[in-house]
C-alpha atoms as a PDB file:
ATOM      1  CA  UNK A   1      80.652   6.216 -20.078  1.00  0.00           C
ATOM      2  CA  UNK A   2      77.760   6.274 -18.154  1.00  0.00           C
ATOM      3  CA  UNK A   3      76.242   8.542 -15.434  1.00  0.00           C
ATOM      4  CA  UNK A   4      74.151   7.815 -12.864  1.00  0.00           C
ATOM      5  CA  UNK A   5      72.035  10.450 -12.008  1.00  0.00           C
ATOM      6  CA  UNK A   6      70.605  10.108  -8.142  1.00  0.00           C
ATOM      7  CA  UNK A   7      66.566  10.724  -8.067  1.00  0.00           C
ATOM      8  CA  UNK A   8      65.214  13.693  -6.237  1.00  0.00           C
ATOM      9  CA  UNK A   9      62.994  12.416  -3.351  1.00  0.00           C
ATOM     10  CA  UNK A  10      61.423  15.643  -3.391  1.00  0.00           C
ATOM     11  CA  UNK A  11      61.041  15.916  -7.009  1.00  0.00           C
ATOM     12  CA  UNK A  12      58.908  12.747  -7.109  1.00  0.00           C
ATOM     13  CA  UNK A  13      57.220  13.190  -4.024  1.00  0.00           C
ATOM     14  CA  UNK A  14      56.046  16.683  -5.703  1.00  0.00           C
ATOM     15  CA  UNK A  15      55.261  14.846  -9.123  1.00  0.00           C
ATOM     16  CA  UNK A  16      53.324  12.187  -7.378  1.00  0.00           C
ATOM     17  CA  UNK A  17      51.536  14.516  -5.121  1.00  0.00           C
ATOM     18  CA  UNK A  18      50.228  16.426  -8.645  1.00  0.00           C
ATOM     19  CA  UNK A  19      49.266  12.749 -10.046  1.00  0.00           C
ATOM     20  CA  UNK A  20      47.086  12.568  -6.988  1.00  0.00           C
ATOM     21  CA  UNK A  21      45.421  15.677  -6.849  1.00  0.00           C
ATOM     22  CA  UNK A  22      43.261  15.380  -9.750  1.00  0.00           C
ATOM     23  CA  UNK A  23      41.966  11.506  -8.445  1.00  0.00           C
ATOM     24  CA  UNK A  24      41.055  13.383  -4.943  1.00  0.00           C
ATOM     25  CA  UNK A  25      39.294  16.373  -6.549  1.00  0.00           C
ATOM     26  CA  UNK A  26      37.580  13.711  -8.804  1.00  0.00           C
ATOM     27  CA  UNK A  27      35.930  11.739  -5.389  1.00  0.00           C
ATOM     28  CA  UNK A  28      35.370  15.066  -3.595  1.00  0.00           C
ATOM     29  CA  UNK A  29      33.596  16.365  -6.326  1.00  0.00           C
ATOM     30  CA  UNK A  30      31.468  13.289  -7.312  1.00  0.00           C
ATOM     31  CA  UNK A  31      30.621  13.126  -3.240  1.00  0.00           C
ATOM     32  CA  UNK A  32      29.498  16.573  -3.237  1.00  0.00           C
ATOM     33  CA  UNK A  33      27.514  15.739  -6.040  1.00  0.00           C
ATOM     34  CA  UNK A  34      26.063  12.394  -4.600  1.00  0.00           C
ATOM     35  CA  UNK A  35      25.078  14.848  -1.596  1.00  0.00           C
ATOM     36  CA  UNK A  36      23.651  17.553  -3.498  1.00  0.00           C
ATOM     37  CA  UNK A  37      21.631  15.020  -5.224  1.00  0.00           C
ATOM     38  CA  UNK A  38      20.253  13.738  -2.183  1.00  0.00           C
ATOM     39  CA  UNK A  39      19.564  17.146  -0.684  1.00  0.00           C
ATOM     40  CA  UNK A  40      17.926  18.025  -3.635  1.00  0.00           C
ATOM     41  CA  UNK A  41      15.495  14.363  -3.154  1.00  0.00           C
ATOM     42  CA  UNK A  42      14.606  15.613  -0.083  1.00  0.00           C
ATOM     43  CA  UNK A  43      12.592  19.220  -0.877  1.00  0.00           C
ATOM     44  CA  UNK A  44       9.764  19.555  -3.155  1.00  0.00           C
ATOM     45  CA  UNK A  45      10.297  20.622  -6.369  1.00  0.00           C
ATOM     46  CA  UNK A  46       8.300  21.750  -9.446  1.00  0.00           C
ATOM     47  CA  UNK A  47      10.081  20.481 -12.363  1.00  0.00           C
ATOM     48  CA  UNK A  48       7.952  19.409 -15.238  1.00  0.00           C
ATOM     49  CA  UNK A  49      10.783  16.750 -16.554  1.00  0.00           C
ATOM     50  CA  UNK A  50      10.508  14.391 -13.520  1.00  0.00           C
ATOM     51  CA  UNK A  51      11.000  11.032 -14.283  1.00  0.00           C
ATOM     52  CA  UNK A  52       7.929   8.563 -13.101  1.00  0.00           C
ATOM     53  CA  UNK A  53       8.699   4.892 -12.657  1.00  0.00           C
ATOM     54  CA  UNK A  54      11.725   4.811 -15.333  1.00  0.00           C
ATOM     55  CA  UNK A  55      13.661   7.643 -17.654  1.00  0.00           C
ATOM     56  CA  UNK A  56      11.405   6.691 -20.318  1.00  0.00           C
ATOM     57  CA  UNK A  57       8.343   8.197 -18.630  1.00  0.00           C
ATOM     58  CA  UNK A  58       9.787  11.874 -18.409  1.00  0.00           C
ATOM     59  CA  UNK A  59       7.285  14.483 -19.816  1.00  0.00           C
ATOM     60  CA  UNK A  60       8.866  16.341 -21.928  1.00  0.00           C
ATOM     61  CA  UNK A  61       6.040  19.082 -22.590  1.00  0.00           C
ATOM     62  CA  UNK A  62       3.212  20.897 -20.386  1.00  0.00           C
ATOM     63  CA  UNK A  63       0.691  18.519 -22.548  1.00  0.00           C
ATOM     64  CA  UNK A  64       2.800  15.166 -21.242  1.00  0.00           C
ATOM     65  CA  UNK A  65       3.016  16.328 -17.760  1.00  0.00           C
ATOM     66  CA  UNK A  66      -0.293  17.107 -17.143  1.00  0.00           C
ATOM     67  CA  UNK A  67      -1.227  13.702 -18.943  1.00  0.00           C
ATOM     68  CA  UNK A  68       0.974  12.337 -16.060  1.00  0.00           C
ATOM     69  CA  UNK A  69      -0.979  14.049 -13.137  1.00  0.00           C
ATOM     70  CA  UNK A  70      -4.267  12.708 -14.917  1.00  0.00           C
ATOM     71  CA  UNK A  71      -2.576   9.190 -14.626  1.00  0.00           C
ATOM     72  CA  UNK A  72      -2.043   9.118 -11.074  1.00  0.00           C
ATOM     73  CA  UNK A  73      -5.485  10.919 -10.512  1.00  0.00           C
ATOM     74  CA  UNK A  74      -7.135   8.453 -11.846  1.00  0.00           C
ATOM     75  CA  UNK A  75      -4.960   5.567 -10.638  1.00  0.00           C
ATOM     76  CA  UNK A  76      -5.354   7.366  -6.695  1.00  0.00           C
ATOM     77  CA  UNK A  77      -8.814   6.794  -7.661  1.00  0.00           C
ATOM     78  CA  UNK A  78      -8.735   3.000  -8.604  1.00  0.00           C
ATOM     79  CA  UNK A  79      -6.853   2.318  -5.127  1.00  0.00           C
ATOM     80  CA  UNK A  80      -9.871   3.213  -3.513  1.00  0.00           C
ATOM     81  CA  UNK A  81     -12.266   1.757  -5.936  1.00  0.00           C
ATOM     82  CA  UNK A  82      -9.923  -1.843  -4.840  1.00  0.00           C
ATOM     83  CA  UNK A  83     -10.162  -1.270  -1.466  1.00  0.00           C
ATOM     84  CA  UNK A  84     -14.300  -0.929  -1.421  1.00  0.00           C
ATOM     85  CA  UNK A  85     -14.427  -4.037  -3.709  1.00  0.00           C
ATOM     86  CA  UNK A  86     -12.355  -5.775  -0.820  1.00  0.00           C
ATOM     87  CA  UNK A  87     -14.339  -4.669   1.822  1.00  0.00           C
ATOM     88  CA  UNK A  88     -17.717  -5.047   0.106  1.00  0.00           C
ATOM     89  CA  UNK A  89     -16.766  -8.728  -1.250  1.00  0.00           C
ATOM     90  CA  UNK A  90     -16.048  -9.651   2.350  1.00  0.00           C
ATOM     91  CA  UNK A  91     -19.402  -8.503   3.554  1.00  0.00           C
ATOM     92  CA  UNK A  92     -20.754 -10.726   1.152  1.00  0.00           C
ATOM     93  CA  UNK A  93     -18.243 -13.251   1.859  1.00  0.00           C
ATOM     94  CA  UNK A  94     -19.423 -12.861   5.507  1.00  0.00           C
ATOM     95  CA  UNK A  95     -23.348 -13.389   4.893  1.00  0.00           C
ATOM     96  CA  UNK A  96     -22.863 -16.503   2.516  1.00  0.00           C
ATOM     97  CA  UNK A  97     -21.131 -18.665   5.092  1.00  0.00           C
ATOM     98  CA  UNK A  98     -24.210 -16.778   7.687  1.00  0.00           C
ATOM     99  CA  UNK A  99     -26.413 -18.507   5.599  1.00  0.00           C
ATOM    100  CA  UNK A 100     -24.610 -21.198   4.749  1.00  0.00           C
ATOM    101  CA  UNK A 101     -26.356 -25.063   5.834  1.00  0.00           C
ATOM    102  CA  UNK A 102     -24.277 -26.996   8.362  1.00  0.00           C
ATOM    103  CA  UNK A 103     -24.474 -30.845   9.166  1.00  0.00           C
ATOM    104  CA  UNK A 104     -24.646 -31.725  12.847  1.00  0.00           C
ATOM    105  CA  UNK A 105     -22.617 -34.906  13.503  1.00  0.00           C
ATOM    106  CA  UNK A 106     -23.875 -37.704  15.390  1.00  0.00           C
ATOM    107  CA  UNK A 107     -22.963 -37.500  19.008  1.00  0.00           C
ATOM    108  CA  UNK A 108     -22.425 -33.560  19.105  1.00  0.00           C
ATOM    109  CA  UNK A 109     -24.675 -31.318  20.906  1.00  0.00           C
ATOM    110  CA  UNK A 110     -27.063 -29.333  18.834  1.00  0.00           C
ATOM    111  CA  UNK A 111     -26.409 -25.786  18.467  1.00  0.00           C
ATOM    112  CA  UNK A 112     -29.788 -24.634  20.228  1.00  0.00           C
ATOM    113  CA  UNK A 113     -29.592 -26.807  23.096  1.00  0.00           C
ATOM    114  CA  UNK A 114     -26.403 -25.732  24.014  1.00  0.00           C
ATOM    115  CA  UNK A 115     -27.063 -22.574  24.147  1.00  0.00           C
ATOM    116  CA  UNK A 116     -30.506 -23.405  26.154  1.00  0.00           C
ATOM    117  CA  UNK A 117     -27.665 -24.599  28.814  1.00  0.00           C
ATOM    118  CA  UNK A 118     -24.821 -21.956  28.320  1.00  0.00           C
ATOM    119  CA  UNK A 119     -24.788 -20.466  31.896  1.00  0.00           C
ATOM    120  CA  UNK A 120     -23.959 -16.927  30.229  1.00  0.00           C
ATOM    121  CA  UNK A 121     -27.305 -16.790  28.070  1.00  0.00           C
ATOM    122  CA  UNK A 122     -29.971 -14.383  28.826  1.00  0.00           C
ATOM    123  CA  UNK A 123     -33.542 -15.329  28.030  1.00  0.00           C
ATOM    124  CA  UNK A 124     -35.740 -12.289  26.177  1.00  0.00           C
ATOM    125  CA  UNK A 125     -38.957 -11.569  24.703  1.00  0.00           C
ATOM    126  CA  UNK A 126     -39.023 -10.312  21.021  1.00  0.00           C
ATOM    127  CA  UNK A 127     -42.110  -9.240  19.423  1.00  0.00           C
ATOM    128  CA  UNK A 128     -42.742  -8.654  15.936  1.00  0.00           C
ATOM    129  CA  UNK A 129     -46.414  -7.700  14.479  1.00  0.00           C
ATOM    130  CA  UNK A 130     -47.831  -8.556  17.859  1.00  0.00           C
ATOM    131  CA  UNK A 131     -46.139 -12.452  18.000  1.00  0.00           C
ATOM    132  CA  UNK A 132     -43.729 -12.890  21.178  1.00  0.00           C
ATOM    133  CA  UNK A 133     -41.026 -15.077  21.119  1.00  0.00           C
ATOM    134  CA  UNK A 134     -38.528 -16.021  23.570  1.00  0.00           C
ATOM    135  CA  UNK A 135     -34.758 -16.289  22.247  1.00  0.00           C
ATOM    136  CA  UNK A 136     -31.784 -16.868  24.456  1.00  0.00           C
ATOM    137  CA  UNK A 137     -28.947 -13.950  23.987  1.00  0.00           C
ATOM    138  CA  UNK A 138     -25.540 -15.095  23.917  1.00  0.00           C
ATOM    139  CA  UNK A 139     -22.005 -13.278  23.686  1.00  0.00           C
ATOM    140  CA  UNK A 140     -20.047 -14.354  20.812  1.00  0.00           C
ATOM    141  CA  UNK A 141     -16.802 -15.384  23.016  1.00  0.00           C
ATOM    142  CA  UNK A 142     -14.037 -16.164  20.662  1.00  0.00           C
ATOM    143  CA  UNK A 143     -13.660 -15.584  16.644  1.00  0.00           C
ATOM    144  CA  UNK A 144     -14.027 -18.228  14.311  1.00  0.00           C
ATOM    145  CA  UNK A 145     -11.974 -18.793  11.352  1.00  0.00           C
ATOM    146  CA  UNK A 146     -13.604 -19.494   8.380  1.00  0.00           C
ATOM    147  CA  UNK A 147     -12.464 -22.120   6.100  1.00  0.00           C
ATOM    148  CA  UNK A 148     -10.435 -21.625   3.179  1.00  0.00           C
ATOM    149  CA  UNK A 149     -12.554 -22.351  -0.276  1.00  0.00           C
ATOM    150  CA  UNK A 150     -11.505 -22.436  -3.676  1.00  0.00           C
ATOM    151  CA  UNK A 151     -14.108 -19.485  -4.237  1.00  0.00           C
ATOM    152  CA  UNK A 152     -13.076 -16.743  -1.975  1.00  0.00           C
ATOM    153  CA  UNK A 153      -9.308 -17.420  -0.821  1.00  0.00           C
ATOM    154  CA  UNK A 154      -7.535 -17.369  -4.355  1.00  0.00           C
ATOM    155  CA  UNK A 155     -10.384 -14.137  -5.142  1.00  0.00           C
ATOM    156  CA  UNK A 156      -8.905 -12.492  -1.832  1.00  0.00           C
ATOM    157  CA  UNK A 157      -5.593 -13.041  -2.511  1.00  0.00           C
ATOM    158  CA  UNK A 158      -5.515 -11.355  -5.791  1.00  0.00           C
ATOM    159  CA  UNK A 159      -7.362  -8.026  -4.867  1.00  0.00           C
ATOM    160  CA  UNK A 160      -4.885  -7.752  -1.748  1.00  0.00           C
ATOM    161  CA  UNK A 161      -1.567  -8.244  -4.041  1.00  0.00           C
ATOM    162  CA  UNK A 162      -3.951  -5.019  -6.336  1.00  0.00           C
ATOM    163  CA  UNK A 163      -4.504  -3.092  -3.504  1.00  0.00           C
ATOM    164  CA  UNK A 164      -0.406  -3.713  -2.629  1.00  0.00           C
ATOM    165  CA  UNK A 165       0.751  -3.159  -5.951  1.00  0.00           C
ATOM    166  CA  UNK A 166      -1.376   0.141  -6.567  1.00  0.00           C
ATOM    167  CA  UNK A 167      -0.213   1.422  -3.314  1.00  0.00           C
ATOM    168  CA  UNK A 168       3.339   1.230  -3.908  1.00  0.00           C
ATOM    169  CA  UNK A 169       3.235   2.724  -7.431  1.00  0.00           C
ATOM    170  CA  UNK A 170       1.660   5.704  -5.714  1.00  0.00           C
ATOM    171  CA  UNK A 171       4.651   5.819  -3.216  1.00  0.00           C
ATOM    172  CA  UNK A 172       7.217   6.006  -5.826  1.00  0.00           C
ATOM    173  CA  UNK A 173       5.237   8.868  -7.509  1.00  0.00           C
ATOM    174  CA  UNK A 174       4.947  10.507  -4.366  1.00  0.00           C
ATOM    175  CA  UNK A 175       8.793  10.011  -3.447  1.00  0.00           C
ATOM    176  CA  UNK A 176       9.904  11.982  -6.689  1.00  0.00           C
ATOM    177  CA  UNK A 177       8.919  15.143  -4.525  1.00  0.00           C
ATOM    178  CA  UNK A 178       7.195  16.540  -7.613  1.00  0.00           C
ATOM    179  CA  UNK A 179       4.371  18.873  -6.853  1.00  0.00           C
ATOM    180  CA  UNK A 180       2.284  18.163  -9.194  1.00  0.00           C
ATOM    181  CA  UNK A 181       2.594  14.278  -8.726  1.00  0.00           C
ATOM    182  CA  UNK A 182       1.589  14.717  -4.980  1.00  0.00           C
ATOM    183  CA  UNK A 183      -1.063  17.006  -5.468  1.00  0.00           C
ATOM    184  CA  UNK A 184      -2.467  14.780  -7.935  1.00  0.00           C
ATOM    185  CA  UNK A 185      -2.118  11.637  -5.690  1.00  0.00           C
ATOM    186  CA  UNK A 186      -4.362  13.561  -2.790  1.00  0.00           C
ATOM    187  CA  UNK A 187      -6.633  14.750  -5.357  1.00  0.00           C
ATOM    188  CA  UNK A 188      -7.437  10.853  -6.346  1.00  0.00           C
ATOM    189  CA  UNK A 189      -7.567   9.517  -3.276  1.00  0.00           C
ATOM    190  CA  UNK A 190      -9.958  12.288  -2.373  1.00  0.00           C
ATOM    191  CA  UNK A 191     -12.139  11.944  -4.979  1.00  0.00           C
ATOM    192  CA  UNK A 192     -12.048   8.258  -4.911  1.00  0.00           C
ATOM    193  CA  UNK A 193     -13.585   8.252  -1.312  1.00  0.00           C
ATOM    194  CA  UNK A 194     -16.243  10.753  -2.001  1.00  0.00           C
ATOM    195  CA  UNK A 195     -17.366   8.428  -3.729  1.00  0.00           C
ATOM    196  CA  UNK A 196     -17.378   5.306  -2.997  1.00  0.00           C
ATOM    197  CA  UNK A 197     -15.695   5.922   0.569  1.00  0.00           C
ATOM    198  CA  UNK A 198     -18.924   4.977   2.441  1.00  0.00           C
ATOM    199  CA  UNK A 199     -18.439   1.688   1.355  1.00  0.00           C
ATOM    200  CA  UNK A 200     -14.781   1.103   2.766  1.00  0.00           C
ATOM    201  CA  UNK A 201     -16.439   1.634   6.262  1.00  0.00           C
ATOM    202  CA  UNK A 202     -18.574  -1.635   6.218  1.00  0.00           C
ATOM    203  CA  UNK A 203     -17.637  -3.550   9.639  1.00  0.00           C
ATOM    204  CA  UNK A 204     -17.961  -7.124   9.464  1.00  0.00           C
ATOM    205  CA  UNK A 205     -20.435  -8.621  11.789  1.00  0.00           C
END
């Protein structure tokens, strides 16, 4: 003969309630974690085994770490070494197309005639080793782009993506909130502009 033994609600309620425990702890733990982790992101710290760019590059020694602070020393300085080039190679950019021969078509005005008649140019005397001259003074009114050449655009385009590129690899070294990283990122960038900082300020004219 057989029984049939009724189930206890109660029993199973209590044995599924001790299945789930263990699965909530789990998430509440791995959260906690997840949040510690990003609290953690958010200080500075002064660990010596901080990953830069991938696990691979973790210094594992005082030697290695301060191999990696030389690194991005000397890569703050490159970023500025880039962004003189830039500016300096636009300067001469700048004067080549100055002095640079243009064709007159048939039919247009001449360049010095039309400024003779520009209502806005002021006549003045220059003198240079006792020679006077009169030039007319004109406002340059509206910027002129120059046009694109196989020589200059594809040149520009490359030392921009450098410039890019080199910035955002100092970002991520600055965003591991390592001391020593940052500190070594200022220290580039500061030697980098003493010394060749005076030629970042060139203004094109």
């Amino acid at each position: 003969m057989n029984f049939v033994l009724p189930r206890h609600s109660g029993h199973m309620d209590m044995g599924s309630g001790s299945m789930d425990m263990p699965a909530d702890s789990s998430t509440s733990n791995s959260s906690s974690h997840s949040m510690g982790s990003m609290m953690m992101a958010m200080v500075f710290q002064t660990q010596t085994a901080t990953p830069l760019y991938s696990n691979a590059w973790t210094p594992r020694s005082s030697g290695a770490y301060a191999g990696t602070c030389i690194f991005l020393i000397v890569l703050s300085v490159v970023a500025r070494l880039l962004v003189a080039l830039r500016t300096t190679q636009e300067a001469r950019w700048l004067d080549a197309d100055m002095h640079r021969r243009y064709v007159a078509a048939r039919g247009k005005v001449p360049m010095a005639e039309a400024v003779a008649h520009d209502p806005d140019a002021k006549p003045m005397v220059l003198s240079a080793n006792g020679v006077e001259e009169t030039v007319f003074v004109v406002a340059k009114k509206t910027s002129i782009a120059r046009p694109w050449r196989f020589s200059v655009d594809p040149v520009r385009a490359v030392l921009d993506t450098t410039i890019v590129g080199v910035g955002y690899l100092l970002m991520l070294a600055v965003m591991t909130m390592n001391v020593g990283y940052f500190m070594s990122v200022l220290g580039g960038v500061f030697l980098g502009s003493l010394a060749v900082g005076r030629y970042g300020s060139i203004v094109e004219h």
